[in-house]
N, C-alpha and C. Protein backbone atom coordinates (compact mmCIF):
# COMPACT_ATOMS: atom_id res chain seq x y z
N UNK A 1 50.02 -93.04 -8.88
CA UNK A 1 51.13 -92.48 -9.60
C UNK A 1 50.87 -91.01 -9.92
N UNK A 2 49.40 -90.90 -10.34
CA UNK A 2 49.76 -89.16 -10.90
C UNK A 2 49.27 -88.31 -9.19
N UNK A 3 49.09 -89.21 -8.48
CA UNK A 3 48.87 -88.24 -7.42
C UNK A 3 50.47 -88.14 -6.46
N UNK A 4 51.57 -88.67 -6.74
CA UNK A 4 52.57 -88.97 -6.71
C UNK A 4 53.28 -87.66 -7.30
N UNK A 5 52.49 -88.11 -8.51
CA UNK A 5 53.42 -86.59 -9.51
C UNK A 5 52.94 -85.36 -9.15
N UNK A 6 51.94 -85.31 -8.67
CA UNK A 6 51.34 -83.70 -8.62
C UNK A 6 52.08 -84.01 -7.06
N UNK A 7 52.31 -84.45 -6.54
CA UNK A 7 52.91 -83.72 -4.94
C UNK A 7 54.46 -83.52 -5.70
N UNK A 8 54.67 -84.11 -6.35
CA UNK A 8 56.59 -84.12 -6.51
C UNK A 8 56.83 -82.62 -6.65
N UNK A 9 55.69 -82.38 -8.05
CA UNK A 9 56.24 -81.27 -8.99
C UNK A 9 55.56 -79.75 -7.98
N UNK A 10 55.06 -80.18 -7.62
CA UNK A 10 53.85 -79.17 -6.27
C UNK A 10 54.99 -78.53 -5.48
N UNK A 11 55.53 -79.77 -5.02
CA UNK A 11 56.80 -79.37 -3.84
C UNK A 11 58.12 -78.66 -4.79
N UNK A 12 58.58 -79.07 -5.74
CA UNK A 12 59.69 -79.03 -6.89
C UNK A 12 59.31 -77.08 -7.21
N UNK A 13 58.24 -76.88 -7.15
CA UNK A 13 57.64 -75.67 -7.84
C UNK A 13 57.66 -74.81 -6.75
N UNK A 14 57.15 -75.28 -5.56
CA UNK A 14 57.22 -74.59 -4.14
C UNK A 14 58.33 -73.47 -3.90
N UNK A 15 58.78 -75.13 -3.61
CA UNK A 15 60.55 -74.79 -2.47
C UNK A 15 61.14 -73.56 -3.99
N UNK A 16 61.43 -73.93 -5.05
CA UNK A 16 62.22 -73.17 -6.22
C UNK A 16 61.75 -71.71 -5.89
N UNK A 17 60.12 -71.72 -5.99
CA UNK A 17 59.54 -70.36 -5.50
C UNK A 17 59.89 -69.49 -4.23
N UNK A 18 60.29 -70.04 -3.97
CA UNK A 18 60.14 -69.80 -2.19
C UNK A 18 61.97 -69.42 -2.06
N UNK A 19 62.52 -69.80 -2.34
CA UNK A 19 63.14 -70.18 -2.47
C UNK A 19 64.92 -69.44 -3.59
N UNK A 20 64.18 -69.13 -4.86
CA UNK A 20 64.87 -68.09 -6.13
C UNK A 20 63.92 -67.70 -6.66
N UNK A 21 62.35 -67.73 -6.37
CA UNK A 21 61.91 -67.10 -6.90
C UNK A 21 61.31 -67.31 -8.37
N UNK A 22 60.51 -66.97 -9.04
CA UNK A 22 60.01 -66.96 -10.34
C UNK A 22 60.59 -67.59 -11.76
N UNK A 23 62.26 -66.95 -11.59
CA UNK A 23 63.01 -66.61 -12.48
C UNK A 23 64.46 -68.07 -12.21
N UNK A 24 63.93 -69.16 -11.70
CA UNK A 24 65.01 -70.09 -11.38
C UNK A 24 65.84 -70.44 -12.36
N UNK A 25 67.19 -70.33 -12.41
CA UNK A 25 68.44 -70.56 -14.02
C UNK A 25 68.24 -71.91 -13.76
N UNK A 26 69.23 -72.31 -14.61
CA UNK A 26 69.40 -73.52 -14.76
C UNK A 26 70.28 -74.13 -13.69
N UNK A 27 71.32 -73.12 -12.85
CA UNK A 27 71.81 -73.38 -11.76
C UNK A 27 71.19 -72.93 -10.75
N UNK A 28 71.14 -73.83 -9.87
CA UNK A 28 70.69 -73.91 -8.70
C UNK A 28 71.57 -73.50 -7.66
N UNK A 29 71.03 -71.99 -6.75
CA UNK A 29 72.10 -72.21 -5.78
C UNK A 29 72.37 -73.37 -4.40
N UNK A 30 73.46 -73.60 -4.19
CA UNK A 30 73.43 -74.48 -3.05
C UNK A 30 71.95 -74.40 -1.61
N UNK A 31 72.44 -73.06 -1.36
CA UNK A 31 71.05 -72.88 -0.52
C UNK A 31 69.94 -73.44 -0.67
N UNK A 32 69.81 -73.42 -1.56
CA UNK A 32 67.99 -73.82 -2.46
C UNK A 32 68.13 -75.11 -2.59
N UNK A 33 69.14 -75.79 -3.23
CA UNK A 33 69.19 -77.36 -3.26
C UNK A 33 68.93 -78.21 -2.23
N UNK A 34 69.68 -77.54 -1.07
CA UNK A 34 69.73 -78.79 0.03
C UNK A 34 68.12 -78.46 0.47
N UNK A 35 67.63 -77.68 0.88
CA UNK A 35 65.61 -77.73 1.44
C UNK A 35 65.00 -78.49 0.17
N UNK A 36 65.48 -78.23 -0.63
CA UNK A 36 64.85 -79.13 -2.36
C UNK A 36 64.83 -80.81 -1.83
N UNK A 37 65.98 -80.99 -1.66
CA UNK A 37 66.42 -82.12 -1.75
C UNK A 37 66.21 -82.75 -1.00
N UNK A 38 65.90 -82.04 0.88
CA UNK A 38 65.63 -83.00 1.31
C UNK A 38 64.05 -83.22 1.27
N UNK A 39 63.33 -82.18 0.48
CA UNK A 39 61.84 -82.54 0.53
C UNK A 39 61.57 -83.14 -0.29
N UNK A 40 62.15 -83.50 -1.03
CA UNK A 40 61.94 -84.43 -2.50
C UNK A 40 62.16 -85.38 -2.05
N UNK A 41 63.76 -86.06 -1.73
CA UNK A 41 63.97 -87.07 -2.04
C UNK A 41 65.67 -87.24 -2.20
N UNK A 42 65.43 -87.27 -3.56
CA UNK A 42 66.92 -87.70 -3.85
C UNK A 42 68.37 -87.11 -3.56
N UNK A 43 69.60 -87.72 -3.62
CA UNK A 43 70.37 -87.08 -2.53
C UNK A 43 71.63 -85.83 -3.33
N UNK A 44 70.81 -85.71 -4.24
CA UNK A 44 71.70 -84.70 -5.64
C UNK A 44 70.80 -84.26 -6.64
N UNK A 45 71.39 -83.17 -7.26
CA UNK A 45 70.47 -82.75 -8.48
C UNK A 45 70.62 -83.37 -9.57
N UNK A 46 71.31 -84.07 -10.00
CA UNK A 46 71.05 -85.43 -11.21
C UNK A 46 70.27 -86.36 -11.17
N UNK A 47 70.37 -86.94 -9.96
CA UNK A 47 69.30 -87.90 -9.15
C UNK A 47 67.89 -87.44 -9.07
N UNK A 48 67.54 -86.04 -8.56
CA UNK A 48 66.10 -85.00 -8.81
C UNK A 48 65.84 -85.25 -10.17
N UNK A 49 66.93 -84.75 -11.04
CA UNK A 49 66.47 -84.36 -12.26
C UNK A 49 66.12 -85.90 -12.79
N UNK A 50 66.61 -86.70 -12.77
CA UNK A 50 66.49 -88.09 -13.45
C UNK A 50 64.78 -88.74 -12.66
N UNK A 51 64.81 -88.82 -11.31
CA UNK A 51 63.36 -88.70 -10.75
C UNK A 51 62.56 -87.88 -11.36
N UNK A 52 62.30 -87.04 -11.60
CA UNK A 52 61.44 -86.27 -12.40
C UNK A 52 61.23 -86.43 -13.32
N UNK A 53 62.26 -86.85 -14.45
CA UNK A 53 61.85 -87.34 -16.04
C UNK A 53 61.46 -88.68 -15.89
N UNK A 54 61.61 -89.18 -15.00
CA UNK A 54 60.99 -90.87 -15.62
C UNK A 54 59.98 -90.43 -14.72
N UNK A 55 59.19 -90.17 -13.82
CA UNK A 55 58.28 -89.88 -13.38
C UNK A 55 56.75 -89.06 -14.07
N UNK A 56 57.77 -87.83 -15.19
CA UNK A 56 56.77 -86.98 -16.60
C UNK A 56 56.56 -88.13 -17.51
N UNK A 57 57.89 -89.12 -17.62
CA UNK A 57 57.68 -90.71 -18.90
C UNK A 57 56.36 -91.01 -18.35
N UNK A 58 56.56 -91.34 -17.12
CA UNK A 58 55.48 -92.45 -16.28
C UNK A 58 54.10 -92.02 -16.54
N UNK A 59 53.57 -90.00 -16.44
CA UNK A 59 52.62 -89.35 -16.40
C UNK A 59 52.37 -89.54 -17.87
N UNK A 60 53.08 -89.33 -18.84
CA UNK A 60 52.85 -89.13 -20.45
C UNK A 60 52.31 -90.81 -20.98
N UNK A 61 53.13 -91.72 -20.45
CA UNK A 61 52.39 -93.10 -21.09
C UNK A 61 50.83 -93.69 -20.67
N UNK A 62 50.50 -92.90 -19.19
CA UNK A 62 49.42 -92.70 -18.62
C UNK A 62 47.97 -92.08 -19.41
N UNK A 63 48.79 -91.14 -19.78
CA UNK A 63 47.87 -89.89 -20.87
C UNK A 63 47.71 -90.61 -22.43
N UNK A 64 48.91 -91.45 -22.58
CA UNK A 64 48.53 -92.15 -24.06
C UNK A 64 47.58 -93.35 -23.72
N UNK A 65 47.92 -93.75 -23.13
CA UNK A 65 46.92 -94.85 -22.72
C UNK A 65 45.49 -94.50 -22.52
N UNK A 66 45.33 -93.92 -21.34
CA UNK A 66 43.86 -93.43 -21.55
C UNK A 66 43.07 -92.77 -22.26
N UNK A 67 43.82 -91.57 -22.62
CA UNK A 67 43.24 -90.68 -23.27
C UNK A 67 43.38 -90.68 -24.94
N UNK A 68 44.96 -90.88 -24.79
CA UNK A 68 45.37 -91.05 -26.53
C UNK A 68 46.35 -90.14 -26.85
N UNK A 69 46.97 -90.59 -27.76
CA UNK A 69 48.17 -89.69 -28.21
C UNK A 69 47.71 -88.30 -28.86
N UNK A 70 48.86 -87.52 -28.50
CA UNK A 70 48.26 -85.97 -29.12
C UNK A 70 49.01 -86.06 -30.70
N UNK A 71 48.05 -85.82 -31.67
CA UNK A 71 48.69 -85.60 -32.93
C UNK A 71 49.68 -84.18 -32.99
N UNK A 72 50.44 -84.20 -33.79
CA UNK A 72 51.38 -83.32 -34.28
C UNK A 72 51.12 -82.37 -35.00
């Protein structure tokens, strides 16, 4: 699983770079989406974005478990 996550976010960080650059908004241009999308995975950016958060859930319950929760 976390070797799962480090390719997702590896590639996610890549292509964006490569891609718009440093400075990515919150919109994505079309251009950039579709090479995103098809190296990821999913077939839309809600679908990305929703893969990715349960995927950081998946990494974070990992980190409580082993390691332990971070105090506040």
């Amino acid at each position: 699983m976390l070797i799962r996550a480090d390719h997702a976010w590896r590639t996610v960080q890549g292509m964006l770079r490569i891609t718009v650059g440093r400075d990515a908004g919150e919109i994505l241009p079309e251009a950039s989406a579709r090479p995103l999308l098809r190296a990821v995975g999913p077939t839309d950016l809600p679908g990305l974005r929703a893969s990715l958060d349960a995927l950081a859930e998946e990494v974070r319950a990992a980190f409580v478990r082993y390691v332990g929760a971070v105090g506040k």
